[in-house]
N, C-alpha and C. Protein backbone atom coordinates (compact mmCIF):
# COMPACT_ATOMS: atom_id res chain seq x y z
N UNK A 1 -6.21 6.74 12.26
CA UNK A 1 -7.48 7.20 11.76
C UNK A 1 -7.26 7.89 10.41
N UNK A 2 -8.17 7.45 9.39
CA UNK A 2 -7.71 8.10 8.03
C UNK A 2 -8.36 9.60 8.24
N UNK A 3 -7.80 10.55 6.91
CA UNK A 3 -8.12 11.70 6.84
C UNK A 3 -9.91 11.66 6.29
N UNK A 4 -10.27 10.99 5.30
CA UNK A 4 -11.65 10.49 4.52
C UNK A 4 -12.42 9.81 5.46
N UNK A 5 -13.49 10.47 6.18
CA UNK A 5 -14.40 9.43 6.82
C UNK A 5 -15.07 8.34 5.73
N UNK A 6 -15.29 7.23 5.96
CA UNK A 6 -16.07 6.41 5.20
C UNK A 6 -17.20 6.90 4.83
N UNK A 7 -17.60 6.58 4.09
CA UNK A 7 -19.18 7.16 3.42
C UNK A 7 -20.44 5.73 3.63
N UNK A 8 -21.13 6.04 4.17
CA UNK A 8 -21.86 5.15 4.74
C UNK A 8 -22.87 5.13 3.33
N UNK A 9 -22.95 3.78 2.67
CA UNK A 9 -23.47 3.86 1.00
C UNK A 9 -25.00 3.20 2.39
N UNK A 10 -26.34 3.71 1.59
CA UNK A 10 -27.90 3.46 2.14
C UNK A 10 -28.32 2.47 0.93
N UNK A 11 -28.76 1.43 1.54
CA UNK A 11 -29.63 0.62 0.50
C UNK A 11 -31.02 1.30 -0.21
N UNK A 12 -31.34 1.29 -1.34
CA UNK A 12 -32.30 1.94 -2.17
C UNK A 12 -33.54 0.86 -1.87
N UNK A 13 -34.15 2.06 -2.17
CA UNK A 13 -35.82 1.51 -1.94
C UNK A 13 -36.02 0.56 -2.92
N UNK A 14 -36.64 -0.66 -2.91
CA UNK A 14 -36.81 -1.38 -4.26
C UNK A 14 -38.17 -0.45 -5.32
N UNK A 15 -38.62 -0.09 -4.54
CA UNK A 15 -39.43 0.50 -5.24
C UNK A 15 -39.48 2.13 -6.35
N UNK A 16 -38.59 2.90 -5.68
CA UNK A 16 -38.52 4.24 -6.62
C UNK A 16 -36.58 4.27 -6.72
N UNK A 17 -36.40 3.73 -5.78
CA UNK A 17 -35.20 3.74 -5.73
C UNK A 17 -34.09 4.92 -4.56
N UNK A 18 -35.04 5.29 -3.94
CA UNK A 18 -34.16 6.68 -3.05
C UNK A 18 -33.84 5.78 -1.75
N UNK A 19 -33.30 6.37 -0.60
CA UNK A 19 -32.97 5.20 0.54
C UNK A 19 -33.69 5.29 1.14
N UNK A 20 -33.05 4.26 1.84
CA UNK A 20 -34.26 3.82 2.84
C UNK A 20 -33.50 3.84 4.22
N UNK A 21 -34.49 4.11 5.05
CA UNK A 21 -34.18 5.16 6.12
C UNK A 21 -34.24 4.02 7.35
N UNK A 22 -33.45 3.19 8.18
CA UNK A 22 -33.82 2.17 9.59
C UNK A 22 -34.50 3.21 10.64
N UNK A 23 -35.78 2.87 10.82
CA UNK A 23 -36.39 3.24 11.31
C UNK A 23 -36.20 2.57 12.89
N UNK A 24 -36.29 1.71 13.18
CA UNK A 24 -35.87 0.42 14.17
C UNK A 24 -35.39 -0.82 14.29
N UNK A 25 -34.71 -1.26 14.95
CA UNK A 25 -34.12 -2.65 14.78
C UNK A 25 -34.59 -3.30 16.12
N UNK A 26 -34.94 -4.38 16.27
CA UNK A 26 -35.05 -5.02 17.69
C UNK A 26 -34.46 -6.49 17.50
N UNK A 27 -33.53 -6.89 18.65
CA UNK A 27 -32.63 -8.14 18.63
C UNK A 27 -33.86 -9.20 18.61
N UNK A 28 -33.72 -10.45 18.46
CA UNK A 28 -34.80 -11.45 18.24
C UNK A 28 -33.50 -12.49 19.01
N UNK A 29 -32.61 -12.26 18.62
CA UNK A 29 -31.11 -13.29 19.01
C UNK A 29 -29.77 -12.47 19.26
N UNK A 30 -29.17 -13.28 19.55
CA UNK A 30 -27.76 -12.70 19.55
C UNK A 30 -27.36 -12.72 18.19
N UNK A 31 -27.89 -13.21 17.06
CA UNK A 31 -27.67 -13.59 15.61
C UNK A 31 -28.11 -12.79 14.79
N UNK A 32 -29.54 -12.18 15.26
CA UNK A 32 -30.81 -12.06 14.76
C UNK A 32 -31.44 -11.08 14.98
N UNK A 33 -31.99 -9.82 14.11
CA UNK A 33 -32.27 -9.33 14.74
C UNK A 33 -33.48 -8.46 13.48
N UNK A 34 -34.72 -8.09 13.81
CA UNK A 34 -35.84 -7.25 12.75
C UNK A 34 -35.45 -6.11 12.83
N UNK A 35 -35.61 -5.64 11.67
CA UNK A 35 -35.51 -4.05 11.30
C UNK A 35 -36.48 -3.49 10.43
N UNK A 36 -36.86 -2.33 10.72
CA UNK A 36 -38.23 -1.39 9.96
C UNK A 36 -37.44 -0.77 8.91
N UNK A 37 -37.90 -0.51 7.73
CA UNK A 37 -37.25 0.47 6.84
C UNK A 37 -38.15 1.24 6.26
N UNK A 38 -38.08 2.71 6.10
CA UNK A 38 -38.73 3.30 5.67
C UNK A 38 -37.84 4.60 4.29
N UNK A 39 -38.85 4.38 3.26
CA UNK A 39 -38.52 5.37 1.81
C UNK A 39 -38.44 6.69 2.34
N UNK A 40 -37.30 7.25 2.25
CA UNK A 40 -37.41 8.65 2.43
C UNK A 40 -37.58 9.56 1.37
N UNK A 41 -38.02 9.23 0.39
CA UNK A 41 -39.09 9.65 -0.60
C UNK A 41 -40.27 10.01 0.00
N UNK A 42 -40.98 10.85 0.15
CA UNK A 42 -41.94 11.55 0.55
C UNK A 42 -43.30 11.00 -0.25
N UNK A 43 -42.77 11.09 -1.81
CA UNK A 43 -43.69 10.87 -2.55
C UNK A 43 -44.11 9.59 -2.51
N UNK A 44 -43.00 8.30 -2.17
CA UNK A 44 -43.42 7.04 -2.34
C UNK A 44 -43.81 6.59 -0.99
N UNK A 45 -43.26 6.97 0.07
CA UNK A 45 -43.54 6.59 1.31
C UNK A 45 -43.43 4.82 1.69
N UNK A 46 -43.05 4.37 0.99
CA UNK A 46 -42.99 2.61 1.13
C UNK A 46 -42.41 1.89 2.67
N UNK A 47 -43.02 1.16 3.40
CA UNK A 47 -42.57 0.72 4.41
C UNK A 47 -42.05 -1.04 4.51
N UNK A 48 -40.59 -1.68 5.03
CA UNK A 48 -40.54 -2.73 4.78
C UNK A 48 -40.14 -3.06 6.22
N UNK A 49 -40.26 -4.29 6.43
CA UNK A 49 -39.39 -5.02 7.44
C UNK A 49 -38.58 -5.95 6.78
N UNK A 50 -37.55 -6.18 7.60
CA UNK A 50 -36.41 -6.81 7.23
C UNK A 50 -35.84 -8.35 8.54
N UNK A 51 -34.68 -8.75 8.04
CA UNK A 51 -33.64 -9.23 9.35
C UNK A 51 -32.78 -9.17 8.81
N UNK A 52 -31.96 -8.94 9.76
CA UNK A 52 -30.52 -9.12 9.69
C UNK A 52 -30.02 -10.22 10.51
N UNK A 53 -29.07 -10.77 9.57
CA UNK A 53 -28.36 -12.43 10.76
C UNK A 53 -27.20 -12.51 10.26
N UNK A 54 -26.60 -12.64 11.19
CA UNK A 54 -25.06 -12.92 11.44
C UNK A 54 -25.22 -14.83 10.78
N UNK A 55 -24.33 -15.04 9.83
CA UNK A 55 -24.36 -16.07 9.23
C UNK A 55 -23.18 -17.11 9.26
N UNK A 56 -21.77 -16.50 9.29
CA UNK A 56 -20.21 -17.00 9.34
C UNK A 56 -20.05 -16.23 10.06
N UNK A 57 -18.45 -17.00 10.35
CA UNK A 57 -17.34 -15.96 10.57
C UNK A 57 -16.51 -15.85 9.66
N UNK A 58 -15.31 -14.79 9.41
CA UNK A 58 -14.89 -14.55 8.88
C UNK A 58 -13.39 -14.71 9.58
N UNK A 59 -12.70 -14.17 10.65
CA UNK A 59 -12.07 -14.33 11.25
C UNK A 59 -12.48 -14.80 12.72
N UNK A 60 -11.24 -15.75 13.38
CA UNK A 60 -11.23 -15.81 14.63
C UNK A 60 -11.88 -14.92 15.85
N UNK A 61 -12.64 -14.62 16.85
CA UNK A 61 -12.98 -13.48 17.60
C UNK A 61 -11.36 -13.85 18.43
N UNK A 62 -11.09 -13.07 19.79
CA UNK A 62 -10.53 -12.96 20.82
C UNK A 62 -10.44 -13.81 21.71
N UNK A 63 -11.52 -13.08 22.25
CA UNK A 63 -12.58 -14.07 23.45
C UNK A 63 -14.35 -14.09 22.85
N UNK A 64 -14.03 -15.56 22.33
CA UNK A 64 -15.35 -16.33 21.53
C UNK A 64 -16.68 -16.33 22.79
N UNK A 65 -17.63 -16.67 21.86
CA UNK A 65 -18.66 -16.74 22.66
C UNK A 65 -19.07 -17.88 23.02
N UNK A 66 -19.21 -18.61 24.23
CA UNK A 66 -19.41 -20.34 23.87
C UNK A 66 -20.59 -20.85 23.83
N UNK A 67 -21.64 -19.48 24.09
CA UNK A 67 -23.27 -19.68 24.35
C UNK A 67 -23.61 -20.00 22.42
N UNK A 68 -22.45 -19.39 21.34
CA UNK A 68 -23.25 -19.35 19.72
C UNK A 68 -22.36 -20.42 19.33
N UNK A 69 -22.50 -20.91 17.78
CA UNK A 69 -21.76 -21.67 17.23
C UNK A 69 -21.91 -21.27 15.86
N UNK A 70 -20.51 -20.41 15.28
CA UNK A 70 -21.20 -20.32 14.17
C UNK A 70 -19.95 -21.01 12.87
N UNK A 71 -20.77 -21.37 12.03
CA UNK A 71 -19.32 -21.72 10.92
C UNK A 71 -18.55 -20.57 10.16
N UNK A 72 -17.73 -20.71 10.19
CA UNK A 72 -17.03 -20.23 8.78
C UNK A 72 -16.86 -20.14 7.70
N UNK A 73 -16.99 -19.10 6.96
CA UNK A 73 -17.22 -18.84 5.39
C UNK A 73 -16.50 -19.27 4.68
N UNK A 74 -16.87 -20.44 3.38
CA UNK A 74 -16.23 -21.07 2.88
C UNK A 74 -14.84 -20.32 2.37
N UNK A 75 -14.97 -18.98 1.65
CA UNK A 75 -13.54 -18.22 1.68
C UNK A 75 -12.43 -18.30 3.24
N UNK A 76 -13.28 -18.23 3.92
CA UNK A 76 -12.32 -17.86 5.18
C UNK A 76 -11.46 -19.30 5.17
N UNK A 77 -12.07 -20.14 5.33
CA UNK A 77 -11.78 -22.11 5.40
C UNK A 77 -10.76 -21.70 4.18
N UNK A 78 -10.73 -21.71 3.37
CA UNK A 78 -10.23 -21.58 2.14
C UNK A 78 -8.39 -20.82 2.53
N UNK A 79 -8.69 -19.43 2.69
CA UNK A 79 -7.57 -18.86 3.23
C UNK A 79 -6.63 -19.48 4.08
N UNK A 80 -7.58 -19.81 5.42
CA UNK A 80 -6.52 -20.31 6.08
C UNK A 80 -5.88 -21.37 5.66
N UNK A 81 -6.50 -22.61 5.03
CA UNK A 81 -5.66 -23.87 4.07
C UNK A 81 -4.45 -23.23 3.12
N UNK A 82 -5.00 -22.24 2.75
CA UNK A 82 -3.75 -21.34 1.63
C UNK A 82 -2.67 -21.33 2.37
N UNK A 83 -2.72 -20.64 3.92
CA UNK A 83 -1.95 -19.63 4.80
C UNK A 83 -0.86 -21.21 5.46
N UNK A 84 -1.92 -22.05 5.76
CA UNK A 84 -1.20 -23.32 6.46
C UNK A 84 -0.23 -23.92 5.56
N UNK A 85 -0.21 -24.16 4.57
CA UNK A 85 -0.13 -24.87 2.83
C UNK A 85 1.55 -23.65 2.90
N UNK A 86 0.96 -22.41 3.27
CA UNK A 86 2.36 -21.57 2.95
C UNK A 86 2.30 -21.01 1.63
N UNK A 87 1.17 -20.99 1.18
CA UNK A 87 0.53 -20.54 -0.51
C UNK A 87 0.04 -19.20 -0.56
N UNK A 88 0.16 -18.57 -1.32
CA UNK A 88 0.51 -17.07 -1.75
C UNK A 88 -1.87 -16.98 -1.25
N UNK A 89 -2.01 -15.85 -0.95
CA UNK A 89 -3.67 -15.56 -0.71
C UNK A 89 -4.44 -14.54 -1.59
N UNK A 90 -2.70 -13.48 -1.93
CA UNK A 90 -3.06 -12.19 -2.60
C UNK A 90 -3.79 -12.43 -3.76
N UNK A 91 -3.85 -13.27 -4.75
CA UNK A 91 -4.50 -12.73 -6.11
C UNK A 91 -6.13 -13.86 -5.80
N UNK A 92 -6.59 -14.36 -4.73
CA UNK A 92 -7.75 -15.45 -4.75
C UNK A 92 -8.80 -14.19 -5.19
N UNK A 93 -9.66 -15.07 -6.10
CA UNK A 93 -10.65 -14.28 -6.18
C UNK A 93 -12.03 -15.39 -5.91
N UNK A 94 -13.46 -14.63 -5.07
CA UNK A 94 -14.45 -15.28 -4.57
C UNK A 94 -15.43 -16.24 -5.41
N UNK A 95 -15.71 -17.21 -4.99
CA UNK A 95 -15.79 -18.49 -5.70
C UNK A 95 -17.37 -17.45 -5.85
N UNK A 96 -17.54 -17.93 -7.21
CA UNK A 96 -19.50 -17.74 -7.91
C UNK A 96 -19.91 -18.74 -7.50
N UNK A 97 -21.18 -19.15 -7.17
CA UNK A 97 -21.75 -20.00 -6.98
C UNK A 97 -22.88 -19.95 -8.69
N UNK A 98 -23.02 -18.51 -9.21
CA UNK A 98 -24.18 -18.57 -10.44
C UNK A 98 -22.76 -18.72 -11.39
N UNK A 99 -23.46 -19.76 -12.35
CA UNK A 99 -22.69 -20.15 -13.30
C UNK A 99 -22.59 -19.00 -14.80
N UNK A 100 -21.73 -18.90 -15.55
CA UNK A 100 -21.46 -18.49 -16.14
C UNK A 100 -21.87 -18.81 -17.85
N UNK A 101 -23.22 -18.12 -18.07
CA UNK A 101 -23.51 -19.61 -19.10
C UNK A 101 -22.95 -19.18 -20.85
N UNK A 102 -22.18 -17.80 -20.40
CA UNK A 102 -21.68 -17.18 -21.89
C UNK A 102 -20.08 -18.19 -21.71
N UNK A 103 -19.66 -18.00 -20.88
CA UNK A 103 -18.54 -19.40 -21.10
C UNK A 103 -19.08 -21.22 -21.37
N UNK A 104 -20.44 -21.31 -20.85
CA UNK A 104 -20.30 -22.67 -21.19
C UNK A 104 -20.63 -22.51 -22.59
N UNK A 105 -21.56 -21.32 -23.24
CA UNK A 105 -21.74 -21.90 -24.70
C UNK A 105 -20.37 -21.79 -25.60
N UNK A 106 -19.21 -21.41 -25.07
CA UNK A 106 -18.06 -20.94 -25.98
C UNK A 106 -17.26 -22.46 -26.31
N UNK A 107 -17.47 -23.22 -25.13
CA UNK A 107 -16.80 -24.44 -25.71
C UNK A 107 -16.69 -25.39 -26.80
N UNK A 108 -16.02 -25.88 -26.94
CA UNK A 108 -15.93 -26.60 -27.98
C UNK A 108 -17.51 -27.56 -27.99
């Protein structure tokens, strides 16, 4: 156990910007699940709903679940080909999908 508890960073209100407070979550799935959010700004008071969904995996579980099916994140697929291959993992950095358009105008 480290000495530094983690600092739990709160998503900001889109609107004034202070956090936003989970008011409730209720499962919809084992995947899936709604959540209330509320501005703890006094002054703005803004209320949202949300979801949250489990989308990949990232690593292997233990003991898997055989009731879900979920894929794997193209990084993860990626790694392990590195790891099988016997190819170094340390310096990969995460593929962009938004293109870069100050490099395409630099080309020739």
């Amino acid at each position: 156990m480290s000495a530094n508890p983690k600092t739990r960073r709160q998503r900001p209100c889109p609107d004034c910007g202070a956090a936003l407070i989970r008011r409730s979550s209720n499962s919809e799935h084992l995947l899936l699940s709604k959540t209330l959010l509320v501005c703890k700004s006094a002054v703005c008071g803004a209320t949202f709903t949300g979801i949250d969904e489990i989308t990949h995996r990232l690593s292997p579980p233990s003991q898997p679940n055989t009731d879900i099916q979920l894929p794997y994140a193209p990084s993860a697929v990626r790694r392990g080909v590195l790891l099988a291959l016997g190819l170094s993992t340390e310096n990969e950095q995460p593929i962009s999908l938004i293109p870069n358009f100050g490099e395409l105008e630099s080309r020739p």
